[in-house]
N, C-alpha and C. Protein backbone atom coordinates (compact mmCIF):
# COMPACT_ATOMS: atom_id res chain seq x y z
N UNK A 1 -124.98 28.52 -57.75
CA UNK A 1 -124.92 28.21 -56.34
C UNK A 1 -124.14 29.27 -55.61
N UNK A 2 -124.63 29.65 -54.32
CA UNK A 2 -123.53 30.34 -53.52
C UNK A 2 -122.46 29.91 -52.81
N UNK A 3 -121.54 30.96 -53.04
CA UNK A 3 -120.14 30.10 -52.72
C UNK A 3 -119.75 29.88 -50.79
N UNK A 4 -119.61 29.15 -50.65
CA UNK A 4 -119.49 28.88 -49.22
C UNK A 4 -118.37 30.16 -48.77
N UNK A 5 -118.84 30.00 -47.21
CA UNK A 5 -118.57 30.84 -46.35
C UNK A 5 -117.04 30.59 -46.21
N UNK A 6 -116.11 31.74 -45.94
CA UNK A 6 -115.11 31.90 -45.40
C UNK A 6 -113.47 30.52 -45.79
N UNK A 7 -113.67 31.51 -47.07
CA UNK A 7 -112.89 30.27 -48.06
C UNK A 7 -111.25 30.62 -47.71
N UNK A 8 -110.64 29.50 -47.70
CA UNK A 8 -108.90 29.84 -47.14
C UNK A 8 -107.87 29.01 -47.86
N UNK A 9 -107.14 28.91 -48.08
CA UNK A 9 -105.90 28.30 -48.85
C UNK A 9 -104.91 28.30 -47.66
N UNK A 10 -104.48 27.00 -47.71
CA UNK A 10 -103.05 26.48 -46.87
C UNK A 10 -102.09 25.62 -48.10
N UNK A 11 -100.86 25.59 -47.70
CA UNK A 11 -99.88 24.94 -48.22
C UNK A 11 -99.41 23.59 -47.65
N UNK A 12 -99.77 22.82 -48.52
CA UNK A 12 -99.24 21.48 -47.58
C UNK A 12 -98.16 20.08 -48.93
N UNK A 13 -97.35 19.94 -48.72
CA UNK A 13 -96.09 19.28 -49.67
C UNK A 13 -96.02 20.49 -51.14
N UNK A 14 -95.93 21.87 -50.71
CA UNK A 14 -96.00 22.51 -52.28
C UNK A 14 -97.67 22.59 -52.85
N UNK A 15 -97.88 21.96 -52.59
CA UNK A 15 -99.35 22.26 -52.71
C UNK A 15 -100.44 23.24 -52.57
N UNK A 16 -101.21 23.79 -52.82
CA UNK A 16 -102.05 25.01 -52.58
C UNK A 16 -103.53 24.83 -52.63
N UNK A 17 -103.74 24.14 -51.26
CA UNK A 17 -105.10 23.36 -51.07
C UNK A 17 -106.47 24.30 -50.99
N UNK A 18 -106.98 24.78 -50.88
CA UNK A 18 -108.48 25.53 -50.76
C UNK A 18 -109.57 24.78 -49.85
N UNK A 19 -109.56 25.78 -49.05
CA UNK A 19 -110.53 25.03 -48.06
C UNK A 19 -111.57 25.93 -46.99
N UNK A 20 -112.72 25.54 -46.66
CA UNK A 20 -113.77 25.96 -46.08
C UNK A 20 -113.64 25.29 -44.65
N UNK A 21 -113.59 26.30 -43.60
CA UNK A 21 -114.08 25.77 -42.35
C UNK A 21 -114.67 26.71 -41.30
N UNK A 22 -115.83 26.58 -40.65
CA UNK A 22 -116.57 27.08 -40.02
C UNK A 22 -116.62 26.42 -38.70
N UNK A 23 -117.04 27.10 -37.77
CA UNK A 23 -117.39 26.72 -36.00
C UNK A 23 -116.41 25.89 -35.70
N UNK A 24 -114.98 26.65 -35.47
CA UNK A 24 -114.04 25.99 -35.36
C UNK A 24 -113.59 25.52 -34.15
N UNK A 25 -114.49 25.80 -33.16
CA UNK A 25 -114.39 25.51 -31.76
C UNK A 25 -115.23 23.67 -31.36
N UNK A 26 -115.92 23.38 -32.52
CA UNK A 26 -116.66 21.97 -32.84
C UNK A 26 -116.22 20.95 -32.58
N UNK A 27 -117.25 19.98 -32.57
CA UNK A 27 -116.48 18.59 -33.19
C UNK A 27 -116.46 18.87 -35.02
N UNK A 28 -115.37 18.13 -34.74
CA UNK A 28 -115.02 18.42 -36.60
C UNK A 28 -115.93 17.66 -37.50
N UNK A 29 -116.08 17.94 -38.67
CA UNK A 29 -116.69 17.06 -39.81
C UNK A 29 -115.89 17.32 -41.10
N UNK A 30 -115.50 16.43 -41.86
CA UNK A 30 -114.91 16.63 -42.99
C UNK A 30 -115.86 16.36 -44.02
N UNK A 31 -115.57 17.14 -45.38
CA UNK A 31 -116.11 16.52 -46.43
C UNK A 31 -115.66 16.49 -47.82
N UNK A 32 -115.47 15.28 -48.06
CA UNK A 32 -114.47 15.09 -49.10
C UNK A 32 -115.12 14.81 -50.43
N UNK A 33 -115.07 15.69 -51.56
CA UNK A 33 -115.86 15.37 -52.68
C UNK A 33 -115.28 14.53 -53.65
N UNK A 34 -116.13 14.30 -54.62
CA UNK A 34 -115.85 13.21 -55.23
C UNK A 34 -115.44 13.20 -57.00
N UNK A 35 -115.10 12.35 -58.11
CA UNK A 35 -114.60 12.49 -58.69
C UNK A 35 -115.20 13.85 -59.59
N UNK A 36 -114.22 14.95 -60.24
CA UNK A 36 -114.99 15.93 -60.63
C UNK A 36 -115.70 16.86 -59.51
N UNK A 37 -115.68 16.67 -58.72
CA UNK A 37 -116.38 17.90 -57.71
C UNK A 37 -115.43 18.37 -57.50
N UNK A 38 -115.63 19.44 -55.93
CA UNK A 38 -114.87 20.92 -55.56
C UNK A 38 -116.10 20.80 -54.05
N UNK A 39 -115.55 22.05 -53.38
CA UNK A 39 -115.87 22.44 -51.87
C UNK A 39 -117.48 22.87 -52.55
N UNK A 40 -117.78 23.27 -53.55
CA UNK A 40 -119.51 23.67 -54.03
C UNK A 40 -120.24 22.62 -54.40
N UNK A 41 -119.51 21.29 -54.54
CA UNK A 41 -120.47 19.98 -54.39
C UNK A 41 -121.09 19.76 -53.15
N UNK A 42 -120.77 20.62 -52.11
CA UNK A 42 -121.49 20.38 -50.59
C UNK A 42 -122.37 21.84 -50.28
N UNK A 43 -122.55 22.93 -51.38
CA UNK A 43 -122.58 24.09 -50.86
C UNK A 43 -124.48 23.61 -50.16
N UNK A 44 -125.31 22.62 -50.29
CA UNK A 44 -126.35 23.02 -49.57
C UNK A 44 -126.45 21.51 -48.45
N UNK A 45 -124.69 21.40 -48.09
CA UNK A 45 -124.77 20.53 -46.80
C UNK A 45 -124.50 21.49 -45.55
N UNK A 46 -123.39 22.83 -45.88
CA UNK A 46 -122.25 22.93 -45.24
C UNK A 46 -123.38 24.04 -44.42
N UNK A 47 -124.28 25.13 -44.92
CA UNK A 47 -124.97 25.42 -43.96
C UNK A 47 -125.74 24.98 -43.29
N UNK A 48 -126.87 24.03 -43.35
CA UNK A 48 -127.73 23.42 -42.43
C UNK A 48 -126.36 22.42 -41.18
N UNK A 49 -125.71 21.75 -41.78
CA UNK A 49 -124.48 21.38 -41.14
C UNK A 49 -124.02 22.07 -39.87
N UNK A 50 -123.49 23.11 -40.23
CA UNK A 50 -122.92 24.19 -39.53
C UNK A 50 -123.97 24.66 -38.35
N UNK A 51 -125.53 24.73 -38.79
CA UNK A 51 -126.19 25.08 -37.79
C UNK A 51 -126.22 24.28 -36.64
N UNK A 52 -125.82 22.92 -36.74
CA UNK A 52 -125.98 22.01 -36.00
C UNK A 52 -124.93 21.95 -34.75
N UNK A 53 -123.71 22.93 -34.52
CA UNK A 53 -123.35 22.97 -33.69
C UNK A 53 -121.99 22.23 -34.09
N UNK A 54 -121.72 22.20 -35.53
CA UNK A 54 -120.49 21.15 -36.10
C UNK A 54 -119.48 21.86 -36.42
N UNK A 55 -117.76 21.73 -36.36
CA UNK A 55 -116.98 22.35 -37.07
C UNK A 55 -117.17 21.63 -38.74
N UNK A 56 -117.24 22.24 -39.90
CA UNK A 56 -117.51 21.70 -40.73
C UNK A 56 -116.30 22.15 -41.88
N UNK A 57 -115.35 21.34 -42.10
CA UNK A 57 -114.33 21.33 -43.23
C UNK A 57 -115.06 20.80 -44.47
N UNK A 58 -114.31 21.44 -45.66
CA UNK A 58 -114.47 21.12 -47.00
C UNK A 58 -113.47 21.48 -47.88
N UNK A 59 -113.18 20.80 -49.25
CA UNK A 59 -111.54 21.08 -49.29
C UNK A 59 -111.69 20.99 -50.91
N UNK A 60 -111.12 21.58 -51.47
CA UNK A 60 -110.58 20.89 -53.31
C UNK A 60 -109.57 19.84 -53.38
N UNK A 61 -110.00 18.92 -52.96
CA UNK A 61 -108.41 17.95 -53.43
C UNK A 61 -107.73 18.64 -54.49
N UNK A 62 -106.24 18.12 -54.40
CA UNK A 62 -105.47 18.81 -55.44
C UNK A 62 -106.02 17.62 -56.92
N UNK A 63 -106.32 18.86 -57.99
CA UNK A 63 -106.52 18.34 -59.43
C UNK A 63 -107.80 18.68 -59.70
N UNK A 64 -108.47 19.42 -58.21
CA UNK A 64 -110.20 19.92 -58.55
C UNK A 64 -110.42 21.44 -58.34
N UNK A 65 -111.60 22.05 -58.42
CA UNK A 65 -111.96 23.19 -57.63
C UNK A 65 -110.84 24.04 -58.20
N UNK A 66 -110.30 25.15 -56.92
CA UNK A 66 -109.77 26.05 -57.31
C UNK A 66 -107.87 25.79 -56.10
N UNK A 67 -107.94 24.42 -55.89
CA UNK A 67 -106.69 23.70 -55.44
C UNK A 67 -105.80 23.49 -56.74
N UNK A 68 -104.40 23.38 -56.62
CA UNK A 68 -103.16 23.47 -57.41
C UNK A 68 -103.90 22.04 -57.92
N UNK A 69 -103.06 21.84 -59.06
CA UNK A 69 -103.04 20.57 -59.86
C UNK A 69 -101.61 19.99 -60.92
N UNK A 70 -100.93 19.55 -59.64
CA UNK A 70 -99.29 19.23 -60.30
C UNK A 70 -99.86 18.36 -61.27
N UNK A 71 -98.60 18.20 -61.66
CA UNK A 71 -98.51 17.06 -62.34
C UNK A 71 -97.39 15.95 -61.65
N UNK A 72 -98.47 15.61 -60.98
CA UNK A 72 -97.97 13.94 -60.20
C UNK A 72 -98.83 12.57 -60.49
N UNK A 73 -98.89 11.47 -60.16
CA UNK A 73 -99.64 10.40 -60.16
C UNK A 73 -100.00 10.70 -58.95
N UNK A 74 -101.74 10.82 -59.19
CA UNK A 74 -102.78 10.62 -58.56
C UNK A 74 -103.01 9.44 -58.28
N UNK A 75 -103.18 9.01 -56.54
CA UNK A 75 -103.79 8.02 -56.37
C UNK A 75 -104.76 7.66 -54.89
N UNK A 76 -105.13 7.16 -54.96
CA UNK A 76 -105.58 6.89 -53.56
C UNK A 76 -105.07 7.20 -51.99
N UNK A 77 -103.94 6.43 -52.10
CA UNK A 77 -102.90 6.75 -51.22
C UNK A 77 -102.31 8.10 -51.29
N UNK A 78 -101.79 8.49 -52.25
CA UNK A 78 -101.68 10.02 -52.30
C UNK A 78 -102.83 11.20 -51.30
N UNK A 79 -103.65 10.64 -52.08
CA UNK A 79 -105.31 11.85 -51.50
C UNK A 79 -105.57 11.60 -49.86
N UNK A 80 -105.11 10.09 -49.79
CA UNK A 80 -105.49 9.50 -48.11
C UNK A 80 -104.47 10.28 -47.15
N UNK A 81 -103.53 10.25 -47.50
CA UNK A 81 -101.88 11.14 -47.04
C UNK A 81 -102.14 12.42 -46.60
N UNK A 82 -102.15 12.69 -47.87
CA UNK A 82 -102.35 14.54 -48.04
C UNK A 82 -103.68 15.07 -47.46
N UNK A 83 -104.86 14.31 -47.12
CA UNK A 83 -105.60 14.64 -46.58
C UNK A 83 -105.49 14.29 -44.80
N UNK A 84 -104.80 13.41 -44.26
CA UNK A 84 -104.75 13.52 -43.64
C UNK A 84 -103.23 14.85 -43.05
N UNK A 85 -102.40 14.66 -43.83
CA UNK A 85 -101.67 15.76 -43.14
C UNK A 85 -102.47 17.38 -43.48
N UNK A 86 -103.53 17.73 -44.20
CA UNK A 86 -104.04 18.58 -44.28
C UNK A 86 -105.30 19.10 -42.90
N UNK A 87 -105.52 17.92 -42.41
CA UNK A 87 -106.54 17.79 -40.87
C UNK A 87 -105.18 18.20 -39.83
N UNK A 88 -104.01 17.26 -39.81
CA UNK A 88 -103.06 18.03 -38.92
C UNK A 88 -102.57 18.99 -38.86
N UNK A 89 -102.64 19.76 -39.96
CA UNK A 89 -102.08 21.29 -40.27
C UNK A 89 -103.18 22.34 -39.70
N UNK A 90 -104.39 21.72 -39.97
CA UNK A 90 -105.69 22.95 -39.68
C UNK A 90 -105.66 22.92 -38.51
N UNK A 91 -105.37 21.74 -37.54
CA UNK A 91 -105.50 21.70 -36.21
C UNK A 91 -106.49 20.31 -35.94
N UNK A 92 -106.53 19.53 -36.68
CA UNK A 92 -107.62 18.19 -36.18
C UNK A 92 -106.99 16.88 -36.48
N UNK A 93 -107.45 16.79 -35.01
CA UNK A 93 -106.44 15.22 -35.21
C UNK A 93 -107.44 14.12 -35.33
N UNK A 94 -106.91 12.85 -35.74
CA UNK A 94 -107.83 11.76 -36.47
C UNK A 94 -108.89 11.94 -35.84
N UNK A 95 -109.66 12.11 -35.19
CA UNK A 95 -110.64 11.86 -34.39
C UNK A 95 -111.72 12.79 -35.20
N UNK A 96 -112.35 12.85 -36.18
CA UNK A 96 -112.83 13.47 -37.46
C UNK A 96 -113.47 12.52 -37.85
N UNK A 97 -115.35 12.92 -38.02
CA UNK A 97 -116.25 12.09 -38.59
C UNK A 97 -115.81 12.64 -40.33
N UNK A 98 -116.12 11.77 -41.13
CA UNK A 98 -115.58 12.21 -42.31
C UNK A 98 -116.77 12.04 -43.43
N UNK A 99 -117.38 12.73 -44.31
CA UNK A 99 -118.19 12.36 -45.18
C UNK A 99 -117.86 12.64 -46.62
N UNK A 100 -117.92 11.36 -47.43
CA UNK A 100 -117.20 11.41 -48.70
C UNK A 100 -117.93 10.72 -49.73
N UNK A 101 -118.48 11.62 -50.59
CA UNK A 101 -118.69 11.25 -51.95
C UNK A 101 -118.07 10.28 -53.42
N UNK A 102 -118.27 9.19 -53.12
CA UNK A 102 -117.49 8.82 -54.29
C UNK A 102 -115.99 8.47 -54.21
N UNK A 103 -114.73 9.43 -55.17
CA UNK A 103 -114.20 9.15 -54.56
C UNK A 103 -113.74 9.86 -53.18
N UNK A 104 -114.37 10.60 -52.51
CA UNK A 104 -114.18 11.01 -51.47
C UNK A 104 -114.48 10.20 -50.53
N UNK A 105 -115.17 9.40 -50.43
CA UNK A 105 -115.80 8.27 -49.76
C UNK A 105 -114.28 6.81 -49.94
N UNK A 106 -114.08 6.75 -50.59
CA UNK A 106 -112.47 6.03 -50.52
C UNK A 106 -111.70 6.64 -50.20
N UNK A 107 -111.17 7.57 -50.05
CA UNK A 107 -110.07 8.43 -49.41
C UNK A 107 -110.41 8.60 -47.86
N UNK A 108 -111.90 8.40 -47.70
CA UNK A 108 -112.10 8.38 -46.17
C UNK A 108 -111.95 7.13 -45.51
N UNK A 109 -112.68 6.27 -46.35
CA UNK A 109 -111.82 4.92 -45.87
C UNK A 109 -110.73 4.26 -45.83
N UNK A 110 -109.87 4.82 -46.98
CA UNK A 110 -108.38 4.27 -46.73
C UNK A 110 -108.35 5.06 -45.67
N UNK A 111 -108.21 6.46 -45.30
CA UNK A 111 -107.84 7.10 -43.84
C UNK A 111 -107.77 6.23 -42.81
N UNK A 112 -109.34 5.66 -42.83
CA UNK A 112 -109.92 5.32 -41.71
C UNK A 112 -109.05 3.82 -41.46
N UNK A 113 -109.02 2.83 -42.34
CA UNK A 113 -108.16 1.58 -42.27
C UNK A 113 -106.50 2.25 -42.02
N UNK A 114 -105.82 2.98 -42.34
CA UNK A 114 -104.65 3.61 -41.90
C UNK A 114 -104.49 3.83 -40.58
N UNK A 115 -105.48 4.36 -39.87
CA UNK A 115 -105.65 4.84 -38.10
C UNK A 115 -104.87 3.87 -37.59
């Protein structure tokens, strides 16, 4: 697969997150992969996506991809946290359609019940 466009690393609690974002002037879209994936579980969403006029995020949770992998207890709440202080760091505040695989798809909903 080809590797998505314009790949970046931020630091967020010690952490060393990896992340994709394009048309940053957008409404945002997140996408959160799921157990065992990385930011290349979306690589044939993020361009047709992008054409659409979307800011489009994609990320390695920490423990996947090419994101740090402490050694902490992983949990739900953890990923819901850290992902959201990772949207406030890039510049996006809750107001983020979110699309999530698996467990990416629970980390978007705890988010979303947190609001």
């Amino acid at each position: 697969m080809k590797p998505p466009l314009n790949v970046n690393y931020v630091r967020i609690d010690g952490i060393n997150i990896r992340y994709v974002d394009q048309n940053q002037n957008q409404k945002p879209v997140l996408f959160i992969h799921g157990l065992g994936g990385s930011i290349e579980s979306w690589n044939y969403n993020i361009g047709p996506m992008s054409s659409r006029n979307l800011r489009i995020v994609a990320l390695d949770l920490p423990g996947f991809g090419l994101s740090d992998s402490p050694k902490i207890k992983y949990s739900i709440n953890f990923y819901s946290d850290l992902v959201a202080k990772f949207l406030q760091t890039i510049g996006i505040d809750r107001n983020v359609s979110i699309i999530g695989s698996s467990l990416g798809g629970q980390i978007g909903a705890e988010m979303a019940f947190k609001k």
